[in-house]
C-alpha atoms as a PDB file:
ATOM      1  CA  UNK A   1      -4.560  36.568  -4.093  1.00  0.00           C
ATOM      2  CA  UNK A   2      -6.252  33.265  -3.233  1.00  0.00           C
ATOM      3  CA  UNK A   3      -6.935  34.026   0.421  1.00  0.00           C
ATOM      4  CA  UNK A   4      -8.231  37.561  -0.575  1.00  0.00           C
ATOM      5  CA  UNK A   5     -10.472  35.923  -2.413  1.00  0.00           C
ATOM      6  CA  UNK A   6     -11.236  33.479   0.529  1.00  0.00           C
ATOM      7  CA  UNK A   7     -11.407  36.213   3.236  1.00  0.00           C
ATOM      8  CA  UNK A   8     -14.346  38.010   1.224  1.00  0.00           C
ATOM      9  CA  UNK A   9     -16.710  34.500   0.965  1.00  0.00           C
ATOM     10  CA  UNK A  10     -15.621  33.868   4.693  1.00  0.00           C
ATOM     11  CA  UNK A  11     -16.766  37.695   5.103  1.00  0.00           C
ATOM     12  CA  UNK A  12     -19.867  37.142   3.653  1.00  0.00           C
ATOM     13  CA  UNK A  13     -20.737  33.896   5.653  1.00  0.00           C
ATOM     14  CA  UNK A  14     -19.064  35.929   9.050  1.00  0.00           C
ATOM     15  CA  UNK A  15     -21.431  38.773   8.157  1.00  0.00           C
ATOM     16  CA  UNK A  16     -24.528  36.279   7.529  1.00  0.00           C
ATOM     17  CA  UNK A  17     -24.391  34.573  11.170  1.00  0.00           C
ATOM     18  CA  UNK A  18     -23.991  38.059  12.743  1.00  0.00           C
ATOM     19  CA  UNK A  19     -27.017  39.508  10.968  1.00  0.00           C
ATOM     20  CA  UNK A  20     -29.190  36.429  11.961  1.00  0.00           C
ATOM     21  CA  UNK A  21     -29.475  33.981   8.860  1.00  0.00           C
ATOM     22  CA  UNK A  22     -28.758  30.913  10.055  1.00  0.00           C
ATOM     23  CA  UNK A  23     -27.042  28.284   8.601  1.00  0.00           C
ATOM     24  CA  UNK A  24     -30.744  26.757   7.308  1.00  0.00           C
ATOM     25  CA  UNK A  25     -31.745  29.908   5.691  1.00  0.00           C
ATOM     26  CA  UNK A  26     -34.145  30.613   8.663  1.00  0.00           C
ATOM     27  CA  UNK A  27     -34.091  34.160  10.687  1.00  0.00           C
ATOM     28  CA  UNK A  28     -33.198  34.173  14.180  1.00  0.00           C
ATOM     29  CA  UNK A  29     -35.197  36.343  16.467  1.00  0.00           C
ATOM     30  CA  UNK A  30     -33.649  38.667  18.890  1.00  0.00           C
ATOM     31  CA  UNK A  31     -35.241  40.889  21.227  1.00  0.00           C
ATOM     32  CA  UNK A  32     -33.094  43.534  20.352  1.00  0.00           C
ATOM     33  CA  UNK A  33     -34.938  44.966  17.467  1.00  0.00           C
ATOM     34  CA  UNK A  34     -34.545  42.384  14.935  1.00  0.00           C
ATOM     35  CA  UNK A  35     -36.767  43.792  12.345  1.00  0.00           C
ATOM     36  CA  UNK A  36     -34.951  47.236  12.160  1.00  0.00           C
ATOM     37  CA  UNK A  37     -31.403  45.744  11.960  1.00  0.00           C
ATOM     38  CA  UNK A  38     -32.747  42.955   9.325  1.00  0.00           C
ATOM     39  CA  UNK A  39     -33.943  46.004   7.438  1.00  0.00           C
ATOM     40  CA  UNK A  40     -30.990  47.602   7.837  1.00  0.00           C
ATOM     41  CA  UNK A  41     -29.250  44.413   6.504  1.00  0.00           C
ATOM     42  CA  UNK A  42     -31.154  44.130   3.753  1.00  0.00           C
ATOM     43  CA  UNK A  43     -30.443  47.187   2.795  1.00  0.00           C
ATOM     44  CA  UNK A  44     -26.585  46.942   2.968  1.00  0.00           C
ATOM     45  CA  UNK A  45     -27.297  43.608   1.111  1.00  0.00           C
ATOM     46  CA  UNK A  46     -29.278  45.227  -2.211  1.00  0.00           C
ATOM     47  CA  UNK A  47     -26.395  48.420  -2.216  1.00  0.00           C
ATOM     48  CA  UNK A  48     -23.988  45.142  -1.772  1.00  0.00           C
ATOM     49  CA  UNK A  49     -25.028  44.009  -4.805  1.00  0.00           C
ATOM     50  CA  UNK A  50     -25.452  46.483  -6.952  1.00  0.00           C
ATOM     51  CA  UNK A  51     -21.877  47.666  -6.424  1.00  0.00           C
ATOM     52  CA  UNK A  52     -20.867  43.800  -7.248  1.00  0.00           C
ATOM     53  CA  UNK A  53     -22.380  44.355 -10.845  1.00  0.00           C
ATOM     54  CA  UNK A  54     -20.626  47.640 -11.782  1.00  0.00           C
ATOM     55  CA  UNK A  55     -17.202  45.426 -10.552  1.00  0.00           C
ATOM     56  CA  UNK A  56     -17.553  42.497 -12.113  1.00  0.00           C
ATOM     57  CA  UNK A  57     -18.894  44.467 -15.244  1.00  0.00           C
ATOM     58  CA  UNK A  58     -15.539  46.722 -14.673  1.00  0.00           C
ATOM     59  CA  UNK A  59     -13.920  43.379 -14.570  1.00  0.00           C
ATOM     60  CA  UNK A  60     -15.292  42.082 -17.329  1.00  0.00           C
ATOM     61  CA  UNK A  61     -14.414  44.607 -19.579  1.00  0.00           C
ATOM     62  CA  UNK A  62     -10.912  45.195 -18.247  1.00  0.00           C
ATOM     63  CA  UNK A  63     -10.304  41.223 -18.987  1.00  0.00           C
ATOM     64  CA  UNK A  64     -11.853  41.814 -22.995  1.00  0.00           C
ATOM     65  CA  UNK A  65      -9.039  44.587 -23.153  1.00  0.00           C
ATOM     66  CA  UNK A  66      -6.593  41.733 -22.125  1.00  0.00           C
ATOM     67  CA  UNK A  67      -7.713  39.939 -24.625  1.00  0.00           C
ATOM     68  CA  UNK A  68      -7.514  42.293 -27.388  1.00  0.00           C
ATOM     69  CA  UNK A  69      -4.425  43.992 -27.066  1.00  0.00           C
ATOM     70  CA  UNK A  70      -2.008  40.570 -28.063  1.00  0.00           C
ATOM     71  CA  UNK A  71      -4.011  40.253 -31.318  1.00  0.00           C
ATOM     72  CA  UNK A  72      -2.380  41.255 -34.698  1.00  0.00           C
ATOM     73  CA  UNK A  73      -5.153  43.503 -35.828  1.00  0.00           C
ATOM     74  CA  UNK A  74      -5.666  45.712 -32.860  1.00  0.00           C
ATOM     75  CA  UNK A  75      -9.207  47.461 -32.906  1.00  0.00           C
ATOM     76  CA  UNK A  76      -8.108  50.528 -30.993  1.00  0.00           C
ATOM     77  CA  UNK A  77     -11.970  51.554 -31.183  1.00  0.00           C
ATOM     78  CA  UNK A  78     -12.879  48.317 -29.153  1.00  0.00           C
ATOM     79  CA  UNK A  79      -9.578  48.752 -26.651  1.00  0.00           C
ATOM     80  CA  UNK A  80     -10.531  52.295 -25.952  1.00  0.00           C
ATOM     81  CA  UNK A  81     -14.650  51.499 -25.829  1.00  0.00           C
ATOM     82  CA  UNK A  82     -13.847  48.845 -23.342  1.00  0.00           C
ATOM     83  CA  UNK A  83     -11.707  50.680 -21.183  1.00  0.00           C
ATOM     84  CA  UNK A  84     -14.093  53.294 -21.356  1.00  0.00           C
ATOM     85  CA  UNK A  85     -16.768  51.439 -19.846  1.00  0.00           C
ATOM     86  CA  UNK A  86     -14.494  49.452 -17.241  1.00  0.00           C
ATOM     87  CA  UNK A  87     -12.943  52.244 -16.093  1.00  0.00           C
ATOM     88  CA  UNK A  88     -16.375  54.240 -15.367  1.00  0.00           C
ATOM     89  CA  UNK A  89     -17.978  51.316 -13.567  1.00  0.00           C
ATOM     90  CA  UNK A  90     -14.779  50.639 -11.300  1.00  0.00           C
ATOM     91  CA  UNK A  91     -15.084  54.485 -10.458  1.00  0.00           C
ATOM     92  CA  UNK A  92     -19.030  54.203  -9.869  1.00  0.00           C
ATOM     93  CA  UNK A  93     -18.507  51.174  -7.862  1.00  0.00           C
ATOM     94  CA  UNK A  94     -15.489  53.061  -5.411  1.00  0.00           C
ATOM     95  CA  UNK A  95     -17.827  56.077  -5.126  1.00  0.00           C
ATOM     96  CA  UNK A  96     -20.409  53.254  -3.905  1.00  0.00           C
ATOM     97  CA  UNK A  97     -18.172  51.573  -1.674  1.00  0.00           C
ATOM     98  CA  UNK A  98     -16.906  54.706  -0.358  1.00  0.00           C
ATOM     99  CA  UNK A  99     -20.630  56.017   0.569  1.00  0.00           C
ATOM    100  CA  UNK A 100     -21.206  52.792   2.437  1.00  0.00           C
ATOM    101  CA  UNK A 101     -18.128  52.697   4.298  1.00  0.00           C
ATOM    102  CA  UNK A 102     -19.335  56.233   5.321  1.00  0.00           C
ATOM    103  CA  UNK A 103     -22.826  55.269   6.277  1.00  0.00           C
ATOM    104  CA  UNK A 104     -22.061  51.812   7.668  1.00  0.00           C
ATOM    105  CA  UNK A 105     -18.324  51.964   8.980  1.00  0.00           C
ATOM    106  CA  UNK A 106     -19.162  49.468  11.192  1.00  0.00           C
ATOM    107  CA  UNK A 107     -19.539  46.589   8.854  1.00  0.00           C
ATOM    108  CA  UNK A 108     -16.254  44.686   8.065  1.00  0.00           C
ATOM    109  CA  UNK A 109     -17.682  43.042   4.855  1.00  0.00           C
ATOM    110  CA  UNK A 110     -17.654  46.130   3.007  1.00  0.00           C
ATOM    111  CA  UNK A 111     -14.517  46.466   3.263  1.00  0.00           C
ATOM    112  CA  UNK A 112     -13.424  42.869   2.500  1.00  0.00           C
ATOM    113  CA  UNK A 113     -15.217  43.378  -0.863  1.00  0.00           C
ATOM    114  CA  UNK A 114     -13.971  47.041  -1.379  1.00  0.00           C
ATOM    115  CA  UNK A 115     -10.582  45.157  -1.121  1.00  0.00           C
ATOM    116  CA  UNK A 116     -11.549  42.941  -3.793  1.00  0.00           C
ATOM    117  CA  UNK A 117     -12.080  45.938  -5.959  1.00  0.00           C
ATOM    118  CA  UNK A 118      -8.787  47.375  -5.429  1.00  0.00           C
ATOM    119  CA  UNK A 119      -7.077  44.483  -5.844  1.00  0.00           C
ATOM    120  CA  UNK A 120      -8.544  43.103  -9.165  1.00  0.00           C
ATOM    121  CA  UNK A 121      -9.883  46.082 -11.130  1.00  0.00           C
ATOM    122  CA  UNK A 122      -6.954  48.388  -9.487  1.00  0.00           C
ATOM    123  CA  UNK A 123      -4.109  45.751  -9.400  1.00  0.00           C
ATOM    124  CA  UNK A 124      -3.134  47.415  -5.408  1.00  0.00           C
ATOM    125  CA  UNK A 125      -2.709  44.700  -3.648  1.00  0.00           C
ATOM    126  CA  UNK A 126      -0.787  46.274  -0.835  1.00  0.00           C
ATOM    127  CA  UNK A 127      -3.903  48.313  -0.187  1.00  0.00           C
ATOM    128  CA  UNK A 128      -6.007  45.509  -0.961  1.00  0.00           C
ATOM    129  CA  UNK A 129      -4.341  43.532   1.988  1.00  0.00           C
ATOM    130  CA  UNK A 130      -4.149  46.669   4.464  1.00  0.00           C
ATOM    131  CA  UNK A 131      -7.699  46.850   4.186  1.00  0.00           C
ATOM    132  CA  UNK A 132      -8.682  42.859   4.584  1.00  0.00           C
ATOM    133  CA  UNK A 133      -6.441  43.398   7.658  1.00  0.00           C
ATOM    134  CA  UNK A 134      -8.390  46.281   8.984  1.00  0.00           C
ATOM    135  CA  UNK A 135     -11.413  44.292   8.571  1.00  0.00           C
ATOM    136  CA  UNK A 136     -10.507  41.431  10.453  1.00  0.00           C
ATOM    137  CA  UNK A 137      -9.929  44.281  13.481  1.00  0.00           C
ATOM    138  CA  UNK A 138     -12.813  45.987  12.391  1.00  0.00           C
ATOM    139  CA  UNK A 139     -14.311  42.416  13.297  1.00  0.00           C
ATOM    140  CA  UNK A 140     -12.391  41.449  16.207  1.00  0.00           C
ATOM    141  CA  UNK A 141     -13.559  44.634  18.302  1.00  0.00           C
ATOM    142  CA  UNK A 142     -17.378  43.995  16.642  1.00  0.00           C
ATOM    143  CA  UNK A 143     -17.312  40.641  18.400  1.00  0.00           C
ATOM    144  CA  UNK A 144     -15.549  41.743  21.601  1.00  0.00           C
ATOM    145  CA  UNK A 145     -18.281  45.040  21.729  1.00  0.00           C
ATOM    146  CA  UNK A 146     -21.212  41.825  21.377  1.00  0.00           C
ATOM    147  CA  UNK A 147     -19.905  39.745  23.622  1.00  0.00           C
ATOM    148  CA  UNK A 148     -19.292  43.091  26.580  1.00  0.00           C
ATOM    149  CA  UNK A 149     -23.242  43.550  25.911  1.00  0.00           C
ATOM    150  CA  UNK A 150     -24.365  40.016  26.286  1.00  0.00           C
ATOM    151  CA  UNK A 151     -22.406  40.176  29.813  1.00  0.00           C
ATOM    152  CA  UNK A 152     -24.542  43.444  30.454  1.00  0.00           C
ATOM    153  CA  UNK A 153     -27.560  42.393  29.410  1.00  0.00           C
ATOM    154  CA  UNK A 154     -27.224  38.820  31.574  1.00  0.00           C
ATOM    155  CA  UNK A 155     -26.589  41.379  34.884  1.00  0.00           C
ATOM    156  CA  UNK A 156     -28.920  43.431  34.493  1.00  0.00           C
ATOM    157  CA  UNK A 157     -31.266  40.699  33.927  1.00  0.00           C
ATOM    158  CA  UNK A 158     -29.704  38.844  37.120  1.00  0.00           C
ATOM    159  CA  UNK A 159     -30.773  42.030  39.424  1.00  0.00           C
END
């Protein structure tokens, strides 16, 4: 569970350095465009966190349930309210995740966190796992596909 939880924050520090934020807080420049994929970015970013906040409001509910169910008066109005509420945002936020997995399949992140998801609000961990491992991949062939068109990009500016 631990190194789920690390794989996401070293996802989100991976994803960083590859989108140009440097270390400092400073943008790199590229001449590649870097304004639309910073845009782009920063777009993935806001969605990012706006799915966060339905999980860890879906989380935060789901733990109040926890709570409530070993008492000796149960509130079955406050169990049910609760799950009500958890449950919807942990569907909003897999709808989310599953819309930017569509548009941006591509970015390994999303998936880390997506994991996340499934793992803590869903209690799958075997899926949770499969899918950290598919973003490593997913991030393995990203920075074998850079590197390929650095070497292109060094020949053809050789010639």
């Amino acid at each position: 569970m631990r190194q789920a939880e690390e794989w996401m924050e070293s996802g989100k520090v991976i994803n960083q350095k590859q989108n140009g934020i440097s270390e400092s807080g400073g943008y790199k420049r590229s001449a590649l465009n870097s304004g639309m994929i910073d845009s782009k970015q920063r777009s993935i970013n806001f969605q990012l966190q706006q799915v966060e906040k339905q999980y860890e409001i879906s989380k935060a509910h789901l733990m109040r349930v926890q709570n409530l169910l070993p008492r000796r008066s149960l509130d079955v109005n406050k169990v049910e309210h609760h799950i009500r509420i958890g449950s919807l945002n942990a569907r909003l936020a897999q709808e989310q995740y599953n819309t930017l997995l569509i548009a941006h399949s591509e970015n390994p992140n999303i998936l880390r966190q997506y994991s996340v998801l499934m793992r803590d609000v869903y209690g799958n961990d075997r899926l949770g796992i499969e899918m950290l491992c598919e973003a490593d991949l997913m991030e393995q062939e990203n920075k074998i596909e850079l590197l390929k068109n650095e070497d292109e990009l060094e020949y053809n500016n050789d010639i």
